[in-house]
PDB file of N, CA and C in Angstrom:
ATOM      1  N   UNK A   1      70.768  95.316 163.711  1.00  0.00           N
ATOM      2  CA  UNK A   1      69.312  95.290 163.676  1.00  0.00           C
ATOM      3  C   UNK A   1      68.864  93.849 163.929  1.00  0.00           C
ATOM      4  N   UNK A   2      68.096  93.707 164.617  1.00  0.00           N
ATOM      5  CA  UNK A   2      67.317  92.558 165.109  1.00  0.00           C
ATOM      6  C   UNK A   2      66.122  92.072 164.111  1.00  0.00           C
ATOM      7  N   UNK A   3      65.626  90.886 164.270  1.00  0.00           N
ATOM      8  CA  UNK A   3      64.643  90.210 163.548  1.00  0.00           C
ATOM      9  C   UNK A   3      63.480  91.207 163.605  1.00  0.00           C
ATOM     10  N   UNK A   4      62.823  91.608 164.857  1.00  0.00           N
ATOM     11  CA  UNK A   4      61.681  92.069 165.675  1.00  0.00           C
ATOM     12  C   UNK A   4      61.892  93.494 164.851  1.00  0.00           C
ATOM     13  N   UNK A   5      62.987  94.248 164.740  1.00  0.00           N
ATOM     14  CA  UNK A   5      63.147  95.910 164.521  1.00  0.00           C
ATOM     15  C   UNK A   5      62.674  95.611 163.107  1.00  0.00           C
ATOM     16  N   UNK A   6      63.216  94.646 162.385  1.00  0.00           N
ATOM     17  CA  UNK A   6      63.010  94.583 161.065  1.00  0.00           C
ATOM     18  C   UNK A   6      62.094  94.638 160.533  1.00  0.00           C
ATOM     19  N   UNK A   7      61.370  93.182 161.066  1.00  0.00           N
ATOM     20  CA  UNK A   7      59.888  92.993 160.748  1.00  0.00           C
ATOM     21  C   UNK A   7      59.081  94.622 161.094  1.00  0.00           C
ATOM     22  N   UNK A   8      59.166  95.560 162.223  1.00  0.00           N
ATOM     23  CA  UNK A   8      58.550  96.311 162.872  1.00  0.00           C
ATOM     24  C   UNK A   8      58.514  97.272 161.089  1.00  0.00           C
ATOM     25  N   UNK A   9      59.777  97.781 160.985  1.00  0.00           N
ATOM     26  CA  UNK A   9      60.010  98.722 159.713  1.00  0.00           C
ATOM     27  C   UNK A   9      59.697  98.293 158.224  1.00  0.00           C
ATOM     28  N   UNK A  10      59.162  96.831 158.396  1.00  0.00           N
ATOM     29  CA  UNK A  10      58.537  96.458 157.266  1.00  0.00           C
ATOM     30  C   UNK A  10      56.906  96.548 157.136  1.00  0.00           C
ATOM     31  N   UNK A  11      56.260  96.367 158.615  1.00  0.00           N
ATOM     32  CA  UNK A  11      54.923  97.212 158.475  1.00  0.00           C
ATOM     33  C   UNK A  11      55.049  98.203 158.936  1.00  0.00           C
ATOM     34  N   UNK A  12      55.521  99.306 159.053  1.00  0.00           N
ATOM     35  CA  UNK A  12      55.517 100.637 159.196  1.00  0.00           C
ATOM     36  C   UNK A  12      55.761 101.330 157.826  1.00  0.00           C
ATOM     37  N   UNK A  13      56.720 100.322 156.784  1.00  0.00           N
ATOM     38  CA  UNK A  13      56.836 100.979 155.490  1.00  0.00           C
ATOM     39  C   UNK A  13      55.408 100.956 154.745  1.00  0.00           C
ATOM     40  N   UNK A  14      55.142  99.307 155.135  1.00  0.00           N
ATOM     41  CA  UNK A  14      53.855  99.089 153.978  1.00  0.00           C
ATOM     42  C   UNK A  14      52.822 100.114 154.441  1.00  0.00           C
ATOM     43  N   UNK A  15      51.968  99.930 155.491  1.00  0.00           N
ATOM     44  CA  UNK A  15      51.070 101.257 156.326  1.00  0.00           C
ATOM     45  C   UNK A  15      51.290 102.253 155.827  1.00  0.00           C
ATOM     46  N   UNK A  16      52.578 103.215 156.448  1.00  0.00           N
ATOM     47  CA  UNK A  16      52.717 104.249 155.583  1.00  0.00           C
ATOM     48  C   UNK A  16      52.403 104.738 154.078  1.00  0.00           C
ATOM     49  N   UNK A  17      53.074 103.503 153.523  1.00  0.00           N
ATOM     50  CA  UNK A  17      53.230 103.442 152.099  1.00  0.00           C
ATOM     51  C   UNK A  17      51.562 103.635 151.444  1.00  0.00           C
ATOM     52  N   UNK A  18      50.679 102.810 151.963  1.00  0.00           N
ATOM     53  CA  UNK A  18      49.137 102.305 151.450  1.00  0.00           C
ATOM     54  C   UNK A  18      48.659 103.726 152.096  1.00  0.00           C
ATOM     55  N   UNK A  19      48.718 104.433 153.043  1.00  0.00           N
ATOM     56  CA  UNK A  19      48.472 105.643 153.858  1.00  0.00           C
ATOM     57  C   UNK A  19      48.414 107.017 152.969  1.00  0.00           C
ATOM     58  N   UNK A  20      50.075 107.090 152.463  1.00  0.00           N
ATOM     59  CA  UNK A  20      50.337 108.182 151.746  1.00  0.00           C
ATOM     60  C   UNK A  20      49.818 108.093 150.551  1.00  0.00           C
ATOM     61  N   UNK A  21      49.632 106.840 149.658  1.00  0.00           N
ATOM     62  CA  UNK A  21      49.532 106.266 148.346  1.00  0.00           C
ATOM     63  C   UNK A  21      47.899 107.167 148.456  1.00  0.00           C
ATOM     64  N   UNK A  22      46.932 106.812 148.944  1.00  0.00           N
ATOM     65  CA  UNK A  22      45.935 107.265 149.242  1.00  0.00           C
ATOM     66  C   UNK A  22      45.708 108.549 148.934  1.00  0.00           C
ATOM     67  N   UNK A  23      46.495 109.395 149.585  1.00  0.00           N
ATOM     68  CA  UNK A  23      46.525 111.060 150.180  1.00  0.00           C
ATOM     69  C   UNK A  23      46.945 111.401 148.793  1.00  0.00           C
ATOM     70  N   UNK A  24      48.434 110.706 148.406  1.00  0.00           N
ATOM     71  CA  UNK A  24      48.684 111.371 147.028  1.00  0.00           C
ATOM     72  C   UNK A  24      48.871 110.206 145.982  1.00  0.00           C
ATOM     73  N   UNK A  25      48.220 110.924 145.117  1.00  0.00           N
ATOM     74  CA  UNK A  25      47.744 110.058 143.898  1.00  0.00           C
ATOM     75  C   UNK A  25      48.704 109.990 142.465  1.00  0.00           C
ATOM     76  N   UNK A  26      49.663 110.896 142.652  1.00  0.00           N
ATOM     77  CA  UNK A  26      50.763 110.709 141.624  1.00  0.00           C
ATOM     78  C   UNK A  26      51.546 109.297 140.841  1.00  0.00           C
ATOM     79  N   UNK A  27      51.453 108.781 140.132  1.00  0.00           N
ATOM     80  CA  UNK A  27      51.968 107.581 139.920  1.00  0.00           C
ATOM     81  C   UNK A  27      53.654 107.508 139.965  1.00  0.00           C
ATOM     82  N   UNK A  28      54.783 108.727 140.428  1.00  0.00           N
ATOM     83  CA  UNK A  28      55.982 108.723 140.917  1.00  0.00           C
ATOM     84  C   UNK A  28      55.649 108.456 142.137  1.00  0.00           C
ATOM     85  N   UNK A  29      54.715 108.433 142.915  1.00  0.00           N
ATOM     86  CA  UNK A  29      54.921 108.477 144.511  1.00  0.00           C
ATOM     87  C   UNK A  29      54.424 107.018 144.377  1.00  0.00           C
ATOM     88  N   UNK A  30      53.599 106.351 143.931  1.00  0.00           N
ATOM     89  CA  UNK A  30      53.473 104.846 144.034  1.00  0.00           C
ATOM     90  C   UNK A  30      54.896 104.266 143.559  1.00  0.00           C
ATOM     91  N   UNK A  31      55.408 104.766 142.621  1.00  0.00           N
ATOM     92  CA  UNK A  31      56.524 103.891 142.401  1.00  0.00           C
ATOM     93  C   UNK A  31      57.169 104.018 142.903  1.00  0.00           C
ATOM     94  N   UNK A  32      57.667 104.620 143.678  1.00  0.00           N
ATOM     95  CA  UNK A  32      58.733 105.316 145.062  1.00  0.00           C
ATOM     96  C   UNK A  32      58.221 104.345 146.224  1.00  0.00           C
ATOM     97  N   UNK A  33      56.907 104.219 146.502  1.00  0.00           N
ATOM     98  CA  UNK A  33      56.494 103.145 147.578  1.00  0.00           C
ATOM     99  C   UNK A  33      56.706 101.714 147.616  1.00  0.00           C
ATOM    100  N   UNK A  34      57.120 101.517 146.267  1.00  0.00           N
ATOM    101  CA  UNK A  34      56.869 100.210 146.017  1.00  0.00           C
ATOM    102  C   UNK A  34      57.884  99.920 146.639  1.00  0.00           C
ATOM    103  N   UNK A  35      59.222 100.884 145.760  1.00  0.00           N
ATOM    104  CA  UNK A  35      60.681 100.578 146.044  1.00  0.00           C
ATOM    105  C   UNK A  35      61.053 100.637 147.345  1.00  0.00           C
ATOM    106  N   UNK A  36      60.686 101.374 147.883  1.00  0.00           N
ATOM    107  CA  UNK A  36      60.592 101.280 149.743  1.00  0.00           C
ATOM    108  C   UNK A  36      59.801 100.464 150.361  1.00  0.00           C
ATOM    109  N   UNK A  37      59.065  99.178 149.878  1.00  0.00           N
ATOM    110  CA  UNK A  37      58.838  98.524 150.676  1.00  0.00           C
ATOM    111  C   UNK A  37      59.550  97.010 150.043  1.00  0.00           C
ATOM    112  N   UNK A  38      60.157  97.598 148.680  1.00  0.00           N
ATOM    113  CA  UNK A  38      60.770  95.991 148.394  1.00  0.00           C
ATOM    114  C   UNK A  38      62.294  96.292 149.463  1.00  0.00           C
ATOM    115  N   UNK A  39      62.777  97.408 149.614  1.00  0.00           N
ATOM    116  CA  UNK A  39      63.776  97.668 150.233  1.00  0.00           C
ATOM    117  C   UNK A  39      63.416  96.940 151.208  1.00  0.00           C
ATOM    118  N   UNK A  40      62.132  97.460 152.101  1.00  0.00           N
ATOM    119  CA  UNK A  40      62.690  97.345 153.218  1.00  0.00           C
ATOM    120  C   UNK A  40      62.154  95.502 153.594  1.00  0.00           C
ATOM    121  N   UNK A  41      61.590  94.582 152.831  1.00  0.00           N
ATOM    122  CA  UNK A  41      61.438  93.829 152.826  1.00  0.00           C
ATOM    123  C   UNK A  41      62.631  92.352 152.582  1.00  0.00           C
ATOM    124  N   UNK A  42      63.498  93.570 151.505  1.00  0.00           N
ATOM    125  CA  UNK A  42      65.102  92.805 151.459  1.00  0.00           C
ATOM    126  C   UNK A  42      66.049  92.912 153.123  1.00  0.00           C
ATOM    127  N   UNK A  43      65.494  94.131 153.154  1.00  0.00           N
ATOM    128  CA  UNK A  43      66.448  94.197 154.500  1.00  0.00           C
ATOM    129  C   UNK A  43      65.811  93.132 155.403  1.00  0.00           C
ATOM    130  N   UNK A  44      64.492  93.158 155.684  1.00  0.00           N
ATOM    131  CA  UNK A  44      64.258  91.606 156.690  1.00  0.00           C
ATOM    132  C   UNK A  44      64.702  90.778 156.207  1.00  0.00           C
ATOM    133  N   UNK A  45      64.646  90.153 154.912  1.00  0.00           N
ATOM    134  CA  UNK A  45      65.053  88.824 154.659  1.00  0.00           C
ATOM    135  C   UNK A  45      66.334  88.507 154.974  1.00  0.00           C
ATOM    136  N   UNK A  46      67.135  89.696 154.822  1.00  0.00           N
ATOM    137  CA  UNK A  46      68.674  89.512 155.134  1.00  0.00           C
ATOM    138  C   UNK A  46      68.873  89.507 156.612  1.00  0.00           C
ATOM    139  N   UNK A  47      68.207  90.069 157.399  1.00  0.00           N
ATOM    140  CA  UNK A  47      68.627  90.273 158.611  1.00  0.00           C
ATOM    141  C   UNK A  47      67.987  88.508 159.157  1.00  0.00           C
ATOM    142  N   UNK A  48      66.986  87.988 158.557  1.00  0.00           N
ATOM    143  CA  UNK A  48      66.100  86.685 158.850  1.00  0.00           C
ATOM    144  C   UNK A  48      67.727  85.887 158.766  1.00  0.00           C
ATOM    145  N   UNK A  49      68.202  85.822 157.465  1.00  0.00           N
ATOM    146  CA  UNK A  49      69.044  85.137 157.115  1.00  0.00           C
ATOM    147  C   UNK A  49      70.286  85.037 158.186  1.00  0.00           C
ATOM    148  N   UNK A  50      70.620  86.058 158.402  1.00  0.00           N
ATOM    149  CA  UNK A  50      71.528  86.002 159.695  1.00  0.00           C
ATOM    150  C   UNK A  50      71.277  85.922 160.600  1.00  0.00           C
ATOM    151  N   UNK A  51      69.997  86.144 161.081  1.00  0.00           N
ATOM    152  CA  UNK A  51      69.766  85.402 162.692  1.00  0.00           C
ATOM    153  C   UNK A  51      69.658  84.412 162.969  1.00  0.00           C
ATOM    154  N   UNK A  52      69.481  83.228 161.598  1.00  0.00           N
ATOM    155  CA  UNK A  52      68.963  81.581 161.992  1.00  0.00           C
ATOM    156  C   UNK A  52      70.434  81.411 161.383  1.00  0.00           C
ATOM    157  N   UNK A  53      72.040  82.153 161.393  1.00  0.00           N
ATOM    158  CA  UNK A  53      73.071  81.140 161.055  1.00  0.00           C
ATOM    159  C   UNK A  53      73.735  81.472 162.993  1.00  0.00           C
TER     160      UNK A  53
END
């Protein structure tokens, strides 16, 4: 995975995430969003990390 794919799936999580959060109002589905966007926010940082070695 590339820098560009990464970043791409990190606003596609958050969007989504603020999108669905909206639609459904359950407080398991916010906490489920959160965790999918700290995920996918670890995954850029890691992929950041290996593209500048």
């Amino acid at each position: 995975m590339n820098l560009k794919t990464a970043n791409n799936l990190v606003l596609m999580t958050i969007v989504g995430s603020i999108i669905l959060s909206m639609v459904i109002e359950a407080l398991w589905f916010k906490i489920l969003a959160t965790i999918m966007i700290a995920v996918a926010m670890i995954n850029y940082f890691i992929v950041m990390k290996h593209e500048k070695q």
